[in-house]
PDB file of N, CA and C in Angstrom:
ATOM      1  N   UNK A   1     -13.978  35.677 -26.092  1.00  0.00           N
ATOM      2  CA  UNK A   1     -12.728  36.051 -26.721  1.00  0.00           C
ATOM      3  C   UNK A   1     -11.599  36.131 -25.700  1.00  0.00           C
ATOM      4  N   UNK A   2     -12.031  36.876 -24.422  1.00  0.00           N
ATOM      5  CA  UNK A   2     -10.791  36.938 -23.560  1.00  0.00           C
ATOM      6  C   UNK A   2     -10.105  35.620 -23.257  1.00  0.00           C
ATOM      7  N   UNK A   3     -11.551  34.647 -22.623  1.00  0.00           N
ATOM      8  CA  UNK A   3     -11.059  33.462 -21.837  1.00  0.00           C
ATOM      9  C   UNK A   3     -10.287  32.451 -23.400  1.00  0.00           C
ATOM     10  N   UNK A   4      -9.765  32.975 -24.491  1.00  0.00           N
ATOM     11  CA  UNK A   4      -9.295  32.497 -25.684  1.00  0.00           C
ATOM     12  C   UNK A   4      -7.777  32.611 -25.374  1.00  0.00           C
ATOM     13  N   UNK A   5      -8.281  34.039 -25.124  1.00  0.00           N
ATOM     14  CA  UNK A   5      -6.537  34.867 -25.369  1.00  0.00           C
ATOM     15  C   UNK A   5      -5.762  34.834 -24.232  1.00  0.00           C
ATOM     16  N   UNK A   6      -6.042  34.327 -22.978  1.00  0.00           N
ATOM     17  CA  UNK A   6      -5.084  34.388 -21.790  1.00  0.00           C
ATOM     18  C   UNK A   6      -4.288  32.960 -22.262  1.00  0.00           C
ATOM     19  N   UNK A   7      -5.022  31.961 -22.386  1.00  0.00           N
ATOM     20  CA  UNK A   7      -4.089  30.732 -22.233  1.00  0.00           C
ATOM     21  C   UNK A   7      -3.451  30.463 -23.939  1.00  0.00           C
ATOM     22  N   UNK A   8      -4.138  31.449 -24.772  1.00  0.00           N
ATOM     23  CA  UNK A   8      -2.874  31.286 -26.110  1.00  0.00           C
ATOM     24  C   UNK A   8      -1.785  31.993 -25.557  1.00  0.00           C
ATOM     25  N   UNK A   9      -1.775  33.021 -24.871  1.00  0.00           N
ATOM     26  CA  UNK A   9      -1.095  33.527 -24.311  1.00  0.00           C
ATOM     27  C   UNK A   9       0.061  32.813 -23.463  1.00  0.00           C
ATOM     28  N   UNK A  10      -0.252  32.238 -22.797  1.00  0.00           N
ATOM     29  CA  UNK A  10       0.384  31.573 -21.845  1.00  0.00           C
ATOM     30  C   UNK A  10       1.280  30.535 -22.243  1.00  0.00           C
ATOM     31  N   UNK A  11       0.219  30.246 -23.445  1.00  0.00           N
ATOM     32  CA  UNK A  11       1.317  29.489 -24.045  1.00  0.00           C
ATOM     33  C   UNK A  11       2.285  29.489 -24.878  1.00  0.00           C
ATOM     34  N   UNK A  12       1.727  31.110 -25.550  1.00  0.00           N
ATOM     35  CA  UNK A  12       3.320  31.360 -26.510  1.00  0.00           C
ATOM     36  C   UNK A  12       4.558  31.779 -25.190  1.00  0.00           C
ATOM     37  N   UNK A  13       4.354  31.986 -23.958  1.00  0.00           N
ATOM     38  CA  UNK A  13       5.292  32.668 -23.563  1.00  0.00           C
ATOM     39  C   UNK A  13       6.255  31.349 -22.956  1.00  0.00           C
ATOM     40  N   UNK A  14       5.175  30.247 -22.324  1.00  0.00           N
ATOM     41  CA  UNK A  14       5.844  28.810 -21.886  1.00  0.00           C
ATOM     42  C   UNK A  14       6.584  28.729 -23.248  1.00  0.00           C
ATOM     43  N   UNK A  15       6.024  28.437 -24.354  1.00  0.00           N
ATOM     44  CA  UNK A  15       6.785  27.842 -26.119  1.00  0.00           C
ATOM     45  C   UNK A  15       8.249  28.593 -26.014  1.00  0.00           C
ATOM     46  N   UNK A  16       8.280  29.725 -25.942  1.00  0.00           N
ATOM     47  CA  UNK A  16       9.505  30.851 -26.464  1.00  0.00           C
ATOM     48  C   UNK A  16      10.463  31.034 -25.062  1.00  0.00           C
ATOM     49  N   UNK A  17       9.693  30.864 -23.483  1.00  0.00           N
ATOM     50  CA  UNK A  17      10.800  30.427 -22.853  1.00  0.00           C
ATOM     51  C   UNK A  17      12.008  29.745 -22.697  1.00  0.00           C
ATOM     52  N   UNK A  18      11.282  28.556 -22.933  1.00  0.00           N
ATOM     53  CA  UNK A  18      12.476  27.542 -23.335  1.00  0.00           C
ATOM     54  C   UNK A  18      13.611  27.380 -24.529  1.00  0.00           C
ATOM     55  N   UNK A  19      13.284  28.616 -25.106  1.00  0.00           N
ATOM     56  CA  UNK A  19      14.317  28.476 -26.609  1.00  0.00           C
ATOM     57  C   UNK A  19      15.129  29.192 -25.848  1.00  0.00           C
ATOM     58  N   UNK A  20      15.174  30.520 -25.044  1.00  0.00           N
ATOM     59  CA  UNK A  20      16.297  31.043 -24.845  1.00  0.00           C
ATOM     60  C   UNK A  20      17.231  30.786 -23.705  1.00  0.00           C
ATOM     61  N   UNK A  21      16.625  29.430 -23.163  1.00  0.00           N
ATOM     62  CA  UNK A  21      17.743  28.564 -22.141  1.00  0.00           C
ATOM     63  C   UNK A  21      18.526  27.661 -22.770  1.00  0.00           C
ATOM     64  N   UNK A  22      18.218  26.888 -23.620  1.00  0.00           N
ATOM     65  CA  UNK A  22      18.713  25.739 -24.704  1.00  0.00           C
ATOM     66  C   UNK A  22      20.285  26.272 -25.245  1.00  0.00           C
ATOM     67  N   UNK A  23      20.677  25.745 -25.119  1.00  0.00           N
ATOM     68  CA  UNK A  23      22.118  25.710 -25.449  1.00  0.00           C
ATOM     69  C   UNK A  23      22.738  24.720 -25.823  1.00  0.00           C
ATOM     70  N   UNK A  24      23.826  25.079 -27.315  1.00  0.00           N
ATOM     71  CA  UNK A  24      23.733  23.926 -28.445  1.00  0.00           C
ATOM     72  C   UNK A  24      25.309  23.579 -27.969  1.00  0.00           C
ATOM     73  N   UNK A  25      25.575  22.137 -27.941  1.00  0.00           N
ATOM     74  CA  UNK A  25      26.765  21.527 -27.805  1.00  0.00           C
ATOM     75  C   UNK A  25      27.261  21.499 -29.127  1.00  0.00           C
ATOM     76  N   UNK A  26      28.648  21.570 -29.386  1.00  0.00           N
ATOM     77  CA  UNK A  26      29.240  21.186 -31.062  1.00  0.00           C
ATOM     78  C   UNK A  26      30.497  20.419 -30.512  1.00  0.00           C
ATOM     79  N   UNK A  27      31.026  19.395 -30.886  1.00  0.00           N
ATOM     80  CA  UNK A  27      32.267  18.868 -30.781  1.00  0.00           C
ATOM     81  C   UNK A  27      33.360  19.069 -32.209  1.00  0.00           C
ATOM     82  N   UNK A  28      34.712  18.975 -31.937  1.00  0.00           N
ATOM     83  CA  UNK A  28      35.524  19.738 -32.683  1.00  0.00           C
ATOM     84  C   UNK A  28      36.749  19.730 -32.395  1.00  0.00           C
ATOM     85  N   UNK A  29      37.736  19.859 -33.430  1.00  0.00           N
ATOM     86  CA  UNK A  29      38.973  20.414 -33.175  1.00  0.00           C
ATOM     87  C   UNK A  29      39.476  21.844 -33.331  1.00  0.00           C
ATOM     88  N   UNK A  30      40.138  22.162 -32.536  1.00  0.00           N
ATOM     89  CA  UNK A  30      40.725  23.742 -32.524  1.00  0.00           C
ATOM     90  C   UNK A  30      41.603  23.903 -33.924  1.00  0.00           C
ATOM     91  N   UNK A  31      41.517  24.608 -34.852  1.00  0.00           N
ATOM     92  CA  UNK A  31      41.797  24.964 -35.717  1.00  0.00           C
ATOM     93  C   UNK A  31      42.676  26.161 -35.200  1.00  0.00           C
ATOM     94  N   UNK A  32      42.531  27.439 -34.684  1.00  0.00           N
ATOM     95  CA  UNK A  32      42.678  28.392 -34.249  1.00  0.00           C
ATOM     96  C   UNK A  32      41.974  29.269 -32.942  1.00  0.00           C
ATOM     97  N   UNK A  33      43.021  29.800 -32.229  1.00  0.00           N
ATOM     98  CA  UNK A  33      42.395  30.392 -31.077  1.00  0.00           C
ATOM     99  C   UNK A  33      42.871  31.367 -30.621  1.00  0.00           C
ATOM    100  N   UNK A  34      42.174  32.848 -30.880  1.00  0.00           N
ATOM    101  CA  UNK A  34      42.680  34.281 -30.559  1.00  0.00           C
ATOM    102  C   UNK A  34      42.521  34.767 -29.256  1.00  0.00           C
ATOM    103  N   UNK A  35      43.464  34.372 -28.809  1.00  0.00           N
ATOM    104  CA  UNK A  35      42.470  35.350 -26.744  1.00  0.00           C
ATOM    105  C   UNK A  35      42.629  36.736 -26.755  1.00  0.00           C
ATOM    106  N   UNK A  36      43.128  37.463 -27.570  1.00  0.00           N
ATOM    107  CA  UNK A  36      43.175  38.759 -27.726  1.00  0.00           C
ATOM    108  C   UNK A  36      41.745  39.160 -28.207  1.00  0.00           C
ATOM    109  N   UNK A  37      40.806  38.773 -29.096  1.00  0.00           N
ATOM    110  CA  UNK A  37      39.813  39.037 -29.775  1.00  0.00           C
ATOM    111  C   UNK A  37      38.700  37.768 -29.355  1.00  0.00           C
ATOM    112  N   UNK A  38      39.393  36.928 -28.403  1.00  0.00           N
ATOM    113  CA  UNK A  38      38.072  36.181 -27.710  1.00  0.00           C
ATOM    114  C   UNK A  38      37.489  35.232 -28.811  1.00  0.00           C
ATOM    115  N   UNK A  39      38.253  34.891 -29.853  1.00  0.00           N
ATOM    116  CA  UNK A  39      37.014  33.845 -30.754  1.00  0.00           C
ATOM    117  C   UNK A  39      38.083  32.334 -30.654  1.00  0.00           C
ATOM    118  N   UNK A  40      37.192  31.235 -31.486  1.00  0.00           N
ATOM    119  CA  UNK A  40      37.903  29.936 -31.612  1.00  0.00           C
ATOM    120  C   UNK A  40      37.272  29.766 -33.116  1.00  0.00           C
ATOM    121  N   UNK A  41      38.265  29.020 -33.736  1.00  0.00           N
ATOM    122  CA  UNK A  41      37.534  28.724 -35.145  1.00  0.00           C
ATOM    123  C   UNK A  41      38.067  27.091 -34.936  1.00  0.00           C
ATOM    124  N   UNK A  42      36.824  26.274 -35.048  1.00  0.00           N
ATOM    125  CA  UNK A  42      37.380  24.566 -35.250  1.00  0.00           C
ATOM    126  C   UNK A  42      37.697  24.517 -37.190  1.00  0.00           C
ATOM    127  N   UNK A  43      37.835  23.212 -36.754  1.00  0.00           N
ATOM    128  CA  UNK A  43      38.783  22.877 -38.347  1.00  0.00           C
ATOM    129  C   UNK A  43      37.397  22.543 -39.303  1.00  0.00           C
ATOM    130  N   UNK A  44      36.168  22.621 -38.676  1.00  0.00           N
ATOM    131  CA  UNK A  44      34.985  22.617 -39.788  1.00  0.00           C
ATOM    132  C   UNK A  44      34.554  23.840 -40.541  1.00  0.00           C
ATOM    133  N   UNK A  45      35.391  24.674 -39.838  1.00  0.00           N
ATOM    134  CA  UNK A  45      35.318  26.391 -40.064  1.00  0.00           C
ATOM    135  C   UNK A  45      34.349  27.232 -39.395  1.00  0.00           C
ATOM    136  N   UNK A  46      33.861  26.383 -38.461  1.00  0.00           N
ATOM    137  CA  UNK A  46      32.641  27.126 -37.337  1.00  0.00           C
ATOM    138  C   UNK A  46      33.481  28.555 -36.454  1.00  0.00           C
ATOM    139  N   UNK A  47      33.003  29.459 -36.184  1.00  0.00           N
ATOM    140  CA  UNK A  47      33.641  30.935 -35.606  1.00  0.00           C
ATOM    141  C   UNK A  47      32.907  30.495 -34.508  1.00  0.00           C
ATOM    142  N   UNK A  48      33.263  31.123 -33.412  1.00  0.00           N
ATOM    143  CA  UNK A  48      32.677  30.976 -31.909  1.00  0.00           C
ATOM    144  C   UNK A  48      34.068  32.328 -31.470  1.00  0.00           C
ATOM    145  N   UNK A  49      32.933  33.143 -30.920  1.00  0.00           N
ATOM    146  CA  UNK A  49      33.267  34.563 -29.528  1.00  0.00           C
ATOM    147  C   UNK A  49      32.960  33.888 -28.407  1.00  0.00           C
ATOM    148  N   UNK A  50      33.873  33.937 -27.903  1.00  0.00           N
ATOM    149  CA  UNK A  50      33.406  33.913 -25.919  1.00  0.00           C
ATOM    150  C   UNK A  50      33.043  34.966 -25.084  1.00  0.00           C
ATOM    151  N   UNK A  51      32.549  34.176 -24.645  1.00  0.00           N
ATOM    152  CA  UNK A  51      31.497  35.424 -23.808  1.00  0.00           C
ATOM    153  C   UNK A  51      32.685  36.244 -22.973  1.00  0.00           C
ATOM    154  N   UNK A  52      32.018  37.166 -23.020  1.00  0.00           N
ATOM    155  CA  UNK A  52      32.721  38.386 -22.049  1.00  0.00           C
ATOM    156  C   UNK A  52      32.917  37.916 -21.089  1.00  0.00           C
ATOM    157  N   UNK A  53      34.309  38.190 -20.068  1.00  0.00           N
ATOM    158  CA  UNK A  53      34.332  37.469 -18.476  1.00  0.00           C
ATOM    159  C   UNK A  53      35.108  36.156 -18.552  1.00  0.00           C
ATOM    160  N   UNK A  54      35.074  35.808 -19.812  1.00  0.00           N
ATOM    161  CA  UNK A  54      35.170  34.445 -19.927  1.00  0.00           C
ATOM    162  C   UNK A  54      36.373  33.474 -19.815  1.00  0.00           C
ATOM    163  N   UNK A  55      36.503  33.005 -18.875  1.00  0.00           N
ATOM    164  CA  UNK A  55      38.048  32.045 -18.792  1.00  0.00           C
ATOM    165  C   UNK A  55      37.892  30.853 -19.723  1.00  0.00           C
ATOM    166  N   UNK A  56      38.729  31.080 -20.840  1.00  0.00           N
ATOM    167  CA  UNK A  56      38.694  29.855 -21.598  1.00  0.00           C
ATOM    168  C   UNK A  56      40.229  28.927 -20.995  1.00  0.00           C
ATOM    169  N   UNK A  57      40.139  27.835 -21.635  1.00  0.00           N
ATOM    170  CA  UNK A  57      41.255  26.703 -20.518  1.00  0.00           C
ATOM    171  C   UNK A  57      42.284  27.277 -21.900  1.00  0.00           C
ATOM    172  N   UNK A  58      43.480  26.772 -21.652  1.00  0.00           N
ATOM    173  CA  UNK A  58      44.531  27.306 -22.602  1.00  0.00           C
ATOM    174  C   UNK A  58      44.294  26.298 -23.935  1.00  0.00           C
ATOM    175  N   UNK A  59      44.276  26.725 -25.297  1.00  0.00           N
ATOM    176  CA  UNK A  59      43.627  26.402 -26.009  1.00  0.00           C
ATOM    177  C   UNK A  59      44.782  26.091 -27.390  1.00  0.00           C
ATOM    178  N   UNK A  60      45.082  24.772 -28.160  1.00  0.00           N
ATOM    179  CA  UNK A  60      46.108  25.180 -28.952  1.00  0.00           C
ATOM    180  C   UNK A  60      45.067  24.388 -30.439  1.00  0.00           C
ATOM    181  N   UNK A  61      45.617  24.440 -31.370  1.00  0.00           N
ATOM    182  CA  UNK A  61      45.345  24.095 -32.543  1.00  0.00           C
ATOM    183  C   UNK A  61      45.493  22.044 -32.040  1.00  0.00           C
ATOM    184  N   UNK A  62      44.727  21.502 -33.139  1.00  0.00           N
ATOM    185  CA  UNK A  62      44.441  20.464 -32.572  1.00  0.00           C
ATOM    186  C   UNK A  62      44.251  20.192 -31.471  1.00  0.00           C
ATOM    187  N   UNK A  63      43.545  20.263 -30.303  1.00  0.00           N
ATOM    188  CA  UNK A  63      42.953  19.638 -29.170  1.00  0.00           C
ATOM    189  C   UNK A  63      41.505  19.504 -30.036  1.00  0.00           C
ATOM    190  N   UNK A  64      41.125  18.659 -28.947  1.00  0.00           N
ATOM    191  CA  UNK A  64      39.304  18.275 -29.223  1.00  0.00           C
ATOM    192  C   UNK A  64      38.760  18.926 -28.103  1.00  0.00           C
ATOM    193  N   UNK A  65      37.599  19.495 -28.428  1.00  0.00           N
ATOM    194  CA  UNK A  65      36.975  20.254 -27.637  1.00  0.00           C
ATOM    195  C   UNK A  65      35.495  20.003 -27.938  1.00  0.00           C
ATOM    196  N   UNK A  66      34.592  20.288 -26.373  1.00  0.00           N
ATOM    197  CA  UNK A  66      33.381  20.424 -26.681  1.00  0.00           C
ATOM    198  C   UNK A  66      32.918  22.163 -26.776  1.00  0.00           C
ATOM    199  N   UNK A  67      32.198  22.832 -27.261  1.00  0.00           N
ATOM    200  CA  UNK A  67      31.595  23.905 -27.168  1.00  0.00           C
ATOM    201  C   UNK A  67      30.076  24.109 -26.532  1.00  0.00           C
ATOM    202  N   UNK A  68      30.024  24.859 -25.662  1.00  0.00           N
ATOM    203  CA  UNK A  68      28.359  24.743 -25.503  1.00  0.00           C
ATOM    204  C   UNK A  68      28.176  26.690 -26.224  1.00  0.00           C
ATOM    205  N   UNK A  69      27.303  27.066 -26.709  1.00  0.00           N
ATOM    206  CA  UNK A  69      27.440  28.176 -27.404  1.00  0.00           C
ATOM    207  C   UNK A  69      25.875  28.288 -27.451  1.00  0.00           C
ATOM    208  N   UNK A  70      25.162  29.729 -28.081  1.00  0.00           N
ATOM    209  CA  UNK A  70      24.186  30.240 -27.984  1.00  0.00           C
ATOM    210  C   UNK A  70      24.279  31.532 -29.695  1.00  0.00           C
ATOM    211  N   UNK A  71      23.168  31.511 -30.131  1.00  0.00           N
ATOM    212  CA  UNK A  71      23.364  32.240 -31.133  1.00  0.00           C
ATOM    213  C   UNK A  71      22.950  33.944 -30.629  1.00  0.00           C
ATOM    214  N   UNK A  72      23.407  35.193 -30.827  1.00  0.00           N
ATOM    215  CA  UNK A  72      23.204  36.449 -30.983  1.00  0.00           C
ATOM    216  C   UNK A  72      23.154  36.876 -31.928  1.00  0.00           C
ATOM    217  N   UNK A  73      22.092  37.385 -32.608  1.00  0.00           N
ATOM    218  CA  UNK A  73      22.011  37.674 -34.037  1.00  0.00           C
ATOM    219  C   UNK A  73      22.771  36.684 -34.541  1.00  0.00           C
ATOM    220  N   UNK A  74      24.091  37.189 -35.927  1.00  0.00           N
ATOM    221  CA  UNK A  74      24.656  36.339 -36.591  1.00  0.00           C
ATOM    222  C   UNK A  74      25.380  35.521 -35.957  1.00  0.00           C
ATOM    223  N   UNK A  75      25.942  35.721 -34.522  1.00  0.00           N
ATOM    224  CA  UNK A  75      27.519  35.025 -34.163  1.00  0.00           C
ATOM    225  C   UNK A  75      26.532  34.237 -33.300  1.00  0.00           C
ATOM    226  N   UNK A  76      27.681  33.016 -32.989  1.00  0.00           N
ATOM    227  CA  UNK A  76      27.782  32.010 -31.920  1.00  0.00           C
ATOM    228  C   UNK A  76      28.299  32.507 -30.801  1.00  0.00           C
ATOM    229  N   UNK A  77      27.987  32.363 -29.722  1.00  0.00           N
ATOM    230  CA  UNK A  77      28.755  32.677 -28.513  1.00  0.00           C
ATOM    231  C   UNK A  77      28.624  32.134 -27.583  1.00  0.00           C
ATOM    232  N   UNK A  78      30.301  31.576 -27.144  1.00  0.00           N
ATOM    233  CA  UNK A  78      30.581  30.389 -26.215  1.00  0.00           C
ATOM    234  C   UNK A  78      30.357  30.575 -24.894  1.00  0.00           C
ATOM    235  N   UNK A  79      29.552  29.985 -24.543  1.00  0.00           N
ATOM    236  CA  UNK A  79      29.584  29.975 -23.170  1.00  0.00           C
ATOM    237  C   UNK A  79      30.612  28.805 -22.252  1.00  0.00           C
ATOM    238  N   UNK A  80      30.562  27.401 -22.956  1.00  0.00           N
ATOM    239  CA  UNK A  80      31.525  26.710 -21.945  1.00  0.00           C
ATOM    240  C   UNK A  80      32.501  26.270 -23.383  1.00  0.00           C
ATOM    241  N   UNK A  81      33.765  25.913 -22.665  1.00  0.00           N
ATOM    242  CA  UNK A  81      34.519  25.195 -23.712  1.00  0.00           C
ATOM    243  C   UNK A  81      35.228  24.705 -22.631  1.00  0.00           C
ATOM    244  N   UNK A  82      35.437  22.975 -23.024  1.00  0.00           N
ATOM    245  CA  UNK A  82      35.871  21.983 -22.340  1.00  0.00           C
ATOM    246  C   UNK A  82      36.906  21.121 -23.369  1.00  0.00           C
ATOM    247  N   UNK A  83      37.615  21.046 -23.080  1.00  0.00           N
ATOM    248  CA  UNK A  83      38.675  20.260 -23.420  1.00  0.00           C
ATOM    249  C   UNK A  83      38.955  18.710 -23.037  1.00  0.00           C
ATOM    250  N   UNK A  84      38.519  17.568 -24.772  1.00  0.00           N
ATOM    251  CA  UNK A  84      38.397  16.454 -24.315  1.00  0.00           C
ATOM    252  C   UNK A  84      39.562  15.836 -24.038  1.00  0.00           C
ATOM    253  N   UNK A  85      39.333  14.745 -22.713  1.00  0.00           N
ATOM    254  CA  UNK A  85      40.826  14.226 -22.493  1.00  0.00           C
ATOM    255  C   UNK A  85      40.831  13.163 -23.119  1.00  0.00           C
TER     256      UNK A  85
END
């Protein structure tokens, strides 16, 4: 039974590692962008918070942007936002 349970083991923890490095790209236009309250909403109606700390580039309605973001509970939260040229 033991020599069962170390390497199921091992392997749920390898499986579930890798989900919480993965980080989802979305491409988009800026719809709206609050730097007072830290969020971006694109024109598909997706919400995105930026992370705490976070220098976003100056951001106006219509630009195209990429998002790289991560889910917390319900919200999205941006980690990079790049602005396509």
């Amino acid at each position: 039974m033991r020599t069962l349970l170390i390497p199921a083991a091992a392997a749920a923890i390898l499986a579930t590692s890798s989900l919480v490095f993965a980080a989802t790209q979305t491409n988009g236009t800026v719809k709206s962008y609050d730097s007072h309250a830290m969020t971006l909403t694109l024109a598909d109606g997706s919400s995105y918070t930026l992370k705490k700390g976070m220098k976003a580039p100056a951001l106006k309605a219509g630009e195209k942007v990429t998002v790289s973001w991560d889910m917390s509970g319900s919200k999205k939260i941006a980690d990079k936002i790049t602005v396509a040229k």
